[in-house]
C-alpha atoms as a PDB file:
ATOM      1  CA  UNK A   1     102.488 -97.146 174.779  1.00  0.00           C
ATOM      2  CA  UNK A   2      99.397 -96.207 177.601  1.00  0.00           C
ATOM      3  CA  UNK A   3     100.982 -97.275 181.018  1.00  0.00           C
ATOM      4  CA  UNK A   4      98.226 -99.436 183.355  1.00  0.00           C
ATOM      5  CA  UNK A   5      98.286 -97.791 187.019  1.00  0.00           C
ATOM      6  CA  UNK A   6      98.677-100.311 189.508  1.00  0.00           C
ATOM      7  CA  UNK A   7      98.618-100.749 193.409  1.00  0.00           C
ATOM      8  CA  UNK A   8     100.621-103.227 195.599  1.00  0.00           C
ATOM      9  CA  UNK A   9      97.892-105.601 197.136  1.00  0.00           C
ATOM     10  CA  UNK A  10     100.090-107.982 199.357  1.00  0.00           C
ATOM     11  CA  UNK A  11     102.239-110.493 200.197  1.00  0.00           C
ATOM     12  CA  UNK A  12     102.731-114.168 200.298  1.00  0.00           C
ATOM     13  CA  UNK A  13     104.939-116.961 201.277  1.00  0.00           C
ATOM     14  CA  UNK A  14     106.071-118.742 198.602  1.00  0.00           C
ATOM     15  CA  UNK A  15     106.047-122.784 199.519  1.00  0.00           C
ATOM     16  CA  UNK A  16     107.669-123.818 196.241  1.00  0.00           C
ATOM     17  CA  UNK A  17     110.742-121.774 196.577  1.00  0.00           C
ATOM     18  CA  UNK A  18     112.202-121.287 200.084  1.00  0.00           C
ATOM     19  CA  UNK A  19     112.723-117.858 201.367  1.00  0.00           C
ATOM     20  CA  UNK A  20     110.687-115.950 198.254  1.00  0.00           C
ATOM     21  CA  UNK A  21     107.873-114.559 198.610  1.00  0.00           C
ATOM     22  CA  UNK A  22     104.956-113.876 196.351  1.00  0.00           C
ATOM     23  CA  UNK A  23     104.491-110.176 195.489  1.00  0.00           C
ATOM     24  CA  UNK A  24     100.842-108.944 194.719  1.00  0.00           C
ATOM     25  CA  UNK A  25      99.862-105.853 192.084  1.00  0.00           C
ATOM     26  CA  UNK A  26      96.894-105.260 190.974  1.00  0.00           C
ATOM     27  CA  UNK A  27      95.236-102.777 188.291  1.00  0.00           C
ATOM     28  CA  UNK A  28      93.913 -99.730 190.134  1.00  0.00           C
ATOM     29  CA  UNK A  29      90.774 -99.712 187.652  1.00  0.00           C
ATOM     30  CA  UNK A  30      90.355-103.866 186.787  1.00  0.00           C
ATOM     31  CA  UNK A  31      90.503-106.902 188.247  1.00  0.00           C
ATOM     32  CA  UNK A  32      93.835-108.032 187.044  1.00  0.00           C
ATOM     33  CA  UNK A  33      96.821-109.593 189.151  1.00  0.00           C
ATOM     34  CA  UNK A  34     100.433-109.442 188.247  1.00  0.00           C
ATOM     35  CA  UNK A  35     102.168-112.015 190.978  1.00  0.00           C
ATOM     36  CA  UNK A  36     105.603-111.379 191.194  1.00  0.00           C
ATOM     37  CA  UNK A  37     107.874-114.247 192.897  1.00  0.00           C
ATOM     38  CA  UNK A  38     110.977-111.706 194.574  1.00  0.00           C
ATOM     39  CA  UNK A  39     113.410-113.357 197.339  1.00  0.00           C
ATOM     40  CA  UNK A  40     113.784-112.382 200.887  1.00  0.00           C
ATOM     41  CA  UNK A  41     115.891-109.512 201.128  1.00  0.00           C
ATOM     42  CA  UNK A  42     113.478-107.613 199.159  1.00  0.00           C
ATOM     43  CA  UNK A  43     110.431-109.033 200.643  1.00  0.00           C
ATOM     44  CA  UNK A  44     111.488-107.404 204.200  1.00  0.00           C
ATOM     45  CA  UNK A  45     112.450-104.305 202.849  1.00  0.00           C
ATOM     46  CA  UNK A  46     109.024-103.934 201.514  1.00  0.00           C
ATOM     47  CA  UNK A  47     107.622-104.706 204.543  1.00  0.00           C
ATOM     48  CA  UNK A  48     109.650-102.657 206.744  1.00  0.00           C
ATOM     49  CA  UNK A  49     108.638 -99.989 204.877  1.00  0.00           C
ATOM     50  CA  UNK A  50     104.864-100.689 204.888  1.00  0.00           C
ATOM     51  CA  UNK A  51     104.735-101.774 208.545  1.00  0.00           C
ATOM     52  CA  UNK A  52     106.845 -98.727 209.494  1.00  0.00           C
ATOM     53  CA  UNK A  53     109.432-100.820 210.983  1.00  0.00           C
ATOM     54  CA  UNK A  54     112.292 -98.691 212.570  1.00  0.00           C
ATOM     55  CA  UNK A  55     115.617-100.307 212.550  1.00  0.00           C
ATOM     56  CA  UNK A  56     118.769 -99.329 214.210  1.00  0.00           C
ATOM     57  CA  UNK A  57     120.585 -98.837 210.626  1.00  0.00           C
ATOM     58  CA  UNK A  58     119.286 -97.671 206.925  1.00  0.00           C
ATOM     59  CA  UNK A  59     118.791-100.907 204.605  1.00  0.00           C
ATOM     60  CA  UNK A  60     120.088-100.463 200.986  1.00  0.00           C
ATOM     61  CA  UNK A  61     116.628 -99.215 199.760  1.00  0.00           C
ATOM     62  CA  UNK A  62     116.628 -96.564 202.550  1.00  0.00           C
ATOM     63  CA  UNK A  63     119.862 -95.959 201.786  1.00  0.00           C
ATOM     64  CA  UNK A  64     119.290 -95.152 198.262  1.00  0.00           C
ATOM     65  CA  UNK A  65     116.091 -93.047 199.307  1.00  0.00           C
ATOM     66  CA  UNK A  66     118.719 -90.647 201.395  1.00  0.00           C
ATOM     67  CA  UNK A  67     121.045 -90.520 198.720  1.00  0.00           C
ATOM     68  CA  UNK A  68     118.502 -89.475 196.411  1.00  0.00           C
ATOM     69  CA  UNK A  69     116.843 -86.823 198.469  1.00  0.00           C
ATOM     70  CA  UNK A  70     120.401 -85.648 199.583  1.00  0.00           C
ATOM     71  CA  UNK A  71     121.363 -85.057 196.042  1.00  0.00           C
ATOM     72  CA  UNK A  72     117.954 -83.670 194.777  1.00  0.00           C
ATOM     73  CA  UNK A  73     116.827 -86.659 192.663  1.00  0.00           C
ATOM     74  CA  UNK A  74     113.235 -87.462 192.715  1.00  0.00           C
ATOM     75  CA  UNK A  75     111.205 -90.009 191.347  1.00  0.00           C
ATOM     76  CA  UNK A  76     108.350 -89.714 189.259  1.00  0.00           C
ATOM     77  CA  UNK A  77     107.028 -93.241 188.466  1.00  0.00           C
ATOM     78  CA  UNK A  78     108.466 -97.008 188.930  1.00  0.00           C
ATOM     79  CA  UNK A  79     107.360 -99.146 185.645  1.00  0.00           C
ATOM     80  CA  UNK A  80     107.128-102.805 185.308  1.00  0.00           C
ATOM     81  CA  UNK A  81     108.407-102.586 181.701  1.00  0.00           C
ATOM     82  CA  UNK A  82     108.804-106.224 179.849  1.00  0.00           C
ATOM     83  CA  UNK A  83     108.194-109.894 180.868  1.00  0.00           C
ATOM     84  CA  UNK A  84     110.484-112.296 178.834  1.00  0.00           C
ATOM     85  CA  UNK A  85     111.279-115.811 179.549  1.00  0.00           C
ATOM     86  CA  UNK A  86     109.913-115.660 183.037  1.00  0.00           C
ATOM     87  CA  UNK A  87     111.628-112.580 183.858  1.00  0.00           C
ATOM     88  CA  UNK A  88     110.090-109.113 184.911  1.00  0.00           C
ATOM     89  CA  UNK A  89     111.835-106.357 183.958  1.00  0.00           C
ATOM     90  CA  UNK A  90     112.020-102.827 185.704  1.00  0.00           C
ATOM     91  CA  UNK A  91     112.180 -99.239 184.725  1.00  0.00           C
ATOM     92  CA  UNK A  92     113.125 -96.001 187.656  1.00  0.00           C
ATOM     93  CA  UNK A  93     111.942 -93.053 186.220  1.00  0.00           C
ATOM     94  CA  UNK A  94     113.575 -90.507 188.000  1.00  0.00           C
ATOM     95  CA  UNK A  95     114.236 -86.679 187.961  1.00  0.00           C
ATOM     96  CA  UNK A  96     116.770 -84.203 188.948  1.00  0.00           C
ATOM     97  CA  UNK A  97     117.745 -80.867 187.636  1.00  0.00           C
ATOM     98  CA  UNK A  98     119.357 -81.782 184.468  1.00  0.00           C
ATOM     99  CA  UNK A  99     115.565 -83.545 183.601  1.00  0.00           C
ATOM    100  CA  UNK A 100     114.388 -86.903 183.457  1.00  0.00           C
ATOM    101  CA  UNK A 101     116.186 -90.246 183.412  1.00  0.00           C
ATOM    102  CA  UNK A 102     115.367 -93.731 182.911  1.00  0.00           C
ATOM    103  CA  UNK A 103     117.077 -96.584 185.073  1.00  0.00           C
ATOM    104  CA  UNK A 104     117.208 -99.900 184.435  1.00  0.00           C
ATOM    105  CA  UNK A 105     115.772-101.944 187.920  1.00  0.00           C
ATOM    106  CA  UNK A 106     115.121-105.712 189.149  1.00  0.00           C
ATOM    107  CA  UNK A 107     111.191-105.662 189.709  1.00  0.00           C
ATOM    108  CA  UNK A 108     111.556-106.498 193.024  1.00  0.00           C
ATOM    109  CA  UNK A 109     114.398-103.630 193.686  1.00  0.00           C
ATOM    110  CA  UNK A 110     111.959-100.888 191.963  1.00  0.00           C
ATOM    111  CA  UNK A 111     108.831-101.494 194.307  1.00  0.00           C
ATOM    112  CA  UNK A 112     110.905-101.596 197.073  1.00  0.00           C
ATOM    113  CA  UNK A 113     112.232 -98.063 195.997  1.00  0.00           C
ATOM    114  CA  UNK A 114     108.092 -96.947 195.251  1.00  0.00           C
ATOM    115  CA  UNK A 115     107.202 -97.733 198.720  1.00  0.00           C
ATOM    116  CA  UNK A 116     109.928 -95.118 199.948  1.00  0.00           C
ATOM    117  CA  UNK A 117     109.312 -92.955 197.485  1.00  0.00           C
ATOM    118  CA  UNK A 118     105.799 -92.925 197.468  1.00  0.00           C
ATOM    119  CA  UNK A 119     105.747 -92.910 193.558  1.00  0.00           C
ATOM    120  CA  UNK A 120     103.124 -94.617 191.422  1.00  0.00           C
ATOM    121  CA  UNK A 121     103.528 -98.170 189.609  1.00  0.00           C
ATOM    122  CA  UNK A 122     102.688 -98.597 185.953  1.00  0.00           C
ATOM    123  CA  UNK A 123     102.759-101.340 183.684  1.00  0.00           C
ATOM    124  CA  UNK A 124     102.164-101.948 180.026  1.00  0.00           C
ATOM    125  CA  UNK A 125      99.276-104.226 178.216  1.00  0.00           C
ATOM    126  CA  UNK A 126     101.571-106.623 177.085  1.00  0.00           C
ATOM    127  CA  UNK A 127     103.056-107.249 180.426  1.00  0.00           C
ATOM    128  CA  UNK A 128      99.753-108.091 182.394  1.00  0.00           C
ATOM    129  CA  UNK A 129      98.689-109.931 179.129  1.00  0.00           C
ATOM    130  CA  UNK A 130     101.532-112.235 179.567  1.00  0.00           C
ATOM    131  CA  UNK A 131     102.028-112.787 183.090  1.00  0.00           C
ATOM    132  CA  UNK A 132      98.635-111.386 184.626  1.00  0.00           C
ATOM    133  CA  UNK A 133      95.940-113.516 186.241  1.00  0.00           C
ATOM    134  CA  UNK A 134      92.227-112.382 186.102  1.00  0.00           C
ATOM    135  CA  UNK A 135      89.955-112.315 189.217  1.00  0.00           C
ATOM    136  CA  UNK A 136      86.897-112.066 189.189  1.00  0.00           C
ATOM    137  CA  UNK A 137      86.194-110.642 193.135  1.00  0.00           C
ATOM    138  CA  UNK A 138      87.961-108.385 195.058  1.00  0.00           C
ATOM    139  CA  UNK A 139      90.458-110.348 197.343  1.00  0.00           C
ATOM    140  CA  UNK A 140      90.910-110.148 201.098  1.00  0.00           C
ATOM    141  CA  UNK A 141      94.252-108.146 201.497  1.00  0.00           C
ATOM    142  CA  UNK A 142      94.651-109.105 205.156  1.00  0.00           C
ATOM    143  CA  UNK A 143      94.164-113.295 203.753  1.00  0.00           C
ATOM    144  CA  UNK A 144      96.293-112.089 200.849  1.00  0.00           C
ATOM    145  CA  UNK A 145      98.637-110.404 202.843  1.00  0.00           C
ATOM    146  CA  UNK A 146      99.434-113.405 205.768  1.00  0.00           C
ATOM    147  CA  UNK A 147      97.725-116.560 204.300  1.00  0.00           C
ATOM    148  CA  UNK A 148      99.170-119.766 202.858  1.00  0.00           C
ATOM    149  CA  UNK A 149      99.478-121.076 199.666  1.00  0.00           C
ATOM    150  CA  UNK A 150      98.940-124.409 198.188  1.00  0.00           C
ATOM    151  CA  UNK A 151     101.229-126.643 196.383  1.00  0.00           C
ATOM    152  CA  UNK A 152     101.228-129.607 194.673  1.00  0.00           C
ATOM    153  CA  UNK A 153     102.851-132.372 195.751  1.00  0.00           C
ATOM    154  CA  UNK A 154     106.495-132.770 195.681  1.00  0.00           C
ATOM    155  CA  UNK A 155     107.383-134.116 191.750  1.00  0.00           C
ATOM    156  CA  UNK A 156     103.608-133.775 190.398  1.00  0.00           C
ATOM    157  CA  UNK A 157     103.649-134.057 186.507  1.00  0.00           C
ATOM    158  CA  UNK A 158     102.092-130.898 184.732  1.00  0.00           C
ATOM    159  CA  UNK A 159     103.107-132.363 181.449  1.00  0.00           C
ATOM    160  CA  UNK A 160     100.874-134.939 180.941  1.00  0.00           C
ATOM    161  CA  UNK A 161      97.882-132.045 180.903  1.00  0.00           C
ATOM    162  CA  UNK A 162      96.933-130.244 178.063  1.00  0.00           C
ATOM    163  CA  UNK A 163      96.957-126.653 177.371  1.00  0.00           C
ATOM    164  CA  UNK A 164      93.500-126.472 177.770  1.00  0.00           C
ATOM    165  CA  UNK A 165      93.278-128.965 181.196  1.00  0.00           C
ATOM    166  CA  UNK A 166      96.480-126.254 182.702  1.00  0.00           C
ATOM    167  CA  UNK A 167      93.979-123.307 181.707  1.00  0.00           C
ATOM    168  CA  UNK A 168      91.369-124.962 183.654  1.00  0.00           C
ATOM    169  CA  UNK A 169      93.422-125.498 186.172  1.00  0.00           C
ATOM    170  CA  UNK A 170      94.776-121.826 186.272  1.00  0.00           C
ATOM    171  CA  UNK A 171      91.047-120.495 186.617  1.00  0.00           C
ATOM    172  CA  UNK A 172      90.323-122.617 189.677  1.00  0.00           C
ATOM    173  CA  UNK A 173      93.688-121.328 190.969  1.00  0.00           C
ATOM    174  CA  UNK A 174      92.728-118.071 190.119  1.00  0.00           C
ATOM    175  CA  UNK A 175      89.446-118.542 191.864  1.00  0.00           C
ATOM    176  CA  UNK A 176      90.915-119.737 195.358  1.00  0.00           C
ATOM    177  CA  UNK A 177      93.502-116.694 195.400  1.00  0.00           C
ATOM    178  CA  UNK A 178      96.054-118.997 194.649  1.00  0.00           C
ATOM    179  CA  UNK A 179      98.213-116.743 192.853  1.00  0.00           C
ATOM    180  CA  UNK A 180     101.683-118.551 192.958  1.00  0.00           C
ATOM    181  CA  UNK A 181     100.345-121.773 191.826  1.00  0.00           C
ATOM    182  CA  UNK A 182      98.657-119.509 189.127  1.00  0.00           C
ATOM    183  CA  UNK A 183     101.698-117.804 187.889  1.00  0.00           C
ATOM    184  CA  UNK A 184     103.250-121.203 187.814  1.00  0.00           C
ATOM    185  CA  UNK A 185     100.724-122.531 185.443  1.00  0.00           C
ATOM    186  CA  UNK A 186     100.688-119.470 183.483  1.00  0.00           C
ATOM    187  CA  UNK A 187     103.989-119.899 183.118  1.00  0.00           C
ATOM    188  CA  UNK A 188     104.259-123.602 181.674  1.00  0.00           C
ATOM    189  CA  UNK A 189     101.099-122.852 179.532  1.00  0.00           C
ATOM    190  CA  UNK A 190     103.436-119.913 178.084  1.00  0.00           C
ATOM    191  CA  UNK A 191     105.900-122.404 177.757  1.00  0.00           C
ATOM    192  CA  UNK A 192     103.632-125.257 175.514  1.00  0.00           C
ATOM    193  CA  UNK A 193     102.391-122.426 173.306  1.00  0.00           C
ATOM    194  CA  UNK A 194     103.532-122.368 169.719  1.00  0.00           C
ATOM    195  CA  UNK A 195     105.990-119.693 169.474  1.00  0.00           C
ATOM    196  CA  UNK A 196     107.618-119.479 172.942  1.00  0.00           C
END
């Protein structure tokens, strides 16, 4: 199965769940968006790593980088390996001198891990076919990275919209870098399909 390269774009709050945080990947060579809800723990180590934070004490990601390096295990390549029932699934590829090994990851848990480990991110077709979001423009990453969100109101109804209204509805998302509210219709369109 070809692997799709991509690069870590930003960060969001999330508004609908409290304390997550909307994760940003995009395609290195397209204009896809994978947006990846995570929760807080992960969120900051990310972003300790990125914003070179130094903290008194390793985190568990830091920790795991030291163990790694102390025991001569590197890795090669962090894969975003399956999307099922709302779920992205992870994939450490890693290397040490018996050869390679595979390791199963939370999403959230792997990029966290790339970020120290400077490693590349991959992902399959069917992955961003499922849960990506097409753009059409390349988006701000400093708006990406700090800005809000919207919502809809508290209790607001997607089910009395069809398939085709929650598409249309997904593209204007889409268009206003709404990426949350887009995964979140993506999601429930998924969901109304035949078959799922």
């Amino acid at each position: 199965m070809e692997k799709i390269a991509l690069k870590l774009l930003g960060m969001i709050n999330s508004q609908s769940q409290s304390g997550a945080y909307t994760l940003i990947l995009g395609e290195t060579e397209g204009k896809r968006r994978l947006p990846i809800l995570i929760n807080g723990f992960e969120a900051q180590a990310i972003l300790f790593h990125i914003e070179q934070i130094k903290i008194p004490r390793p985190l568990t990601h830091d920790l795991f980088k030291n163990f790694a390096d102390t025991f001569g295990i590197t890795f090669r390549e962090v894969i975003i390996s399956k999307f099922a029932q709302g779920i992205f699934y992870g994939t450490l590829v890693c290397e040490d001198e018996s050869g390679l090994k595979e390791i199963d990851s939370r999403t959230s848990d792997a990029i966290a891990l790339a970020v120290r480990f400077n490693c590349p991110i991959f992902t399959y077709e069917a992955v961003l076919a499922a849960a990506g979001v097409s753009i059409e423009e390349e988006p701000d990453i400093d708006d990406l990275a700090t800005g809000g969100i919207g919502s809809q109101p508290e209790g607001f109804d997607y089910e009395k919209f069809t398939v085709e209204e929650l598409e249309e509805m997904m593209n204007e998302a889409i268009e206003k870098e709404d990426y949350e509210r887009a995964s979140q219709l993506r999601d429930i369109i998924n969901r109304r399909k035949p078959g799922k």
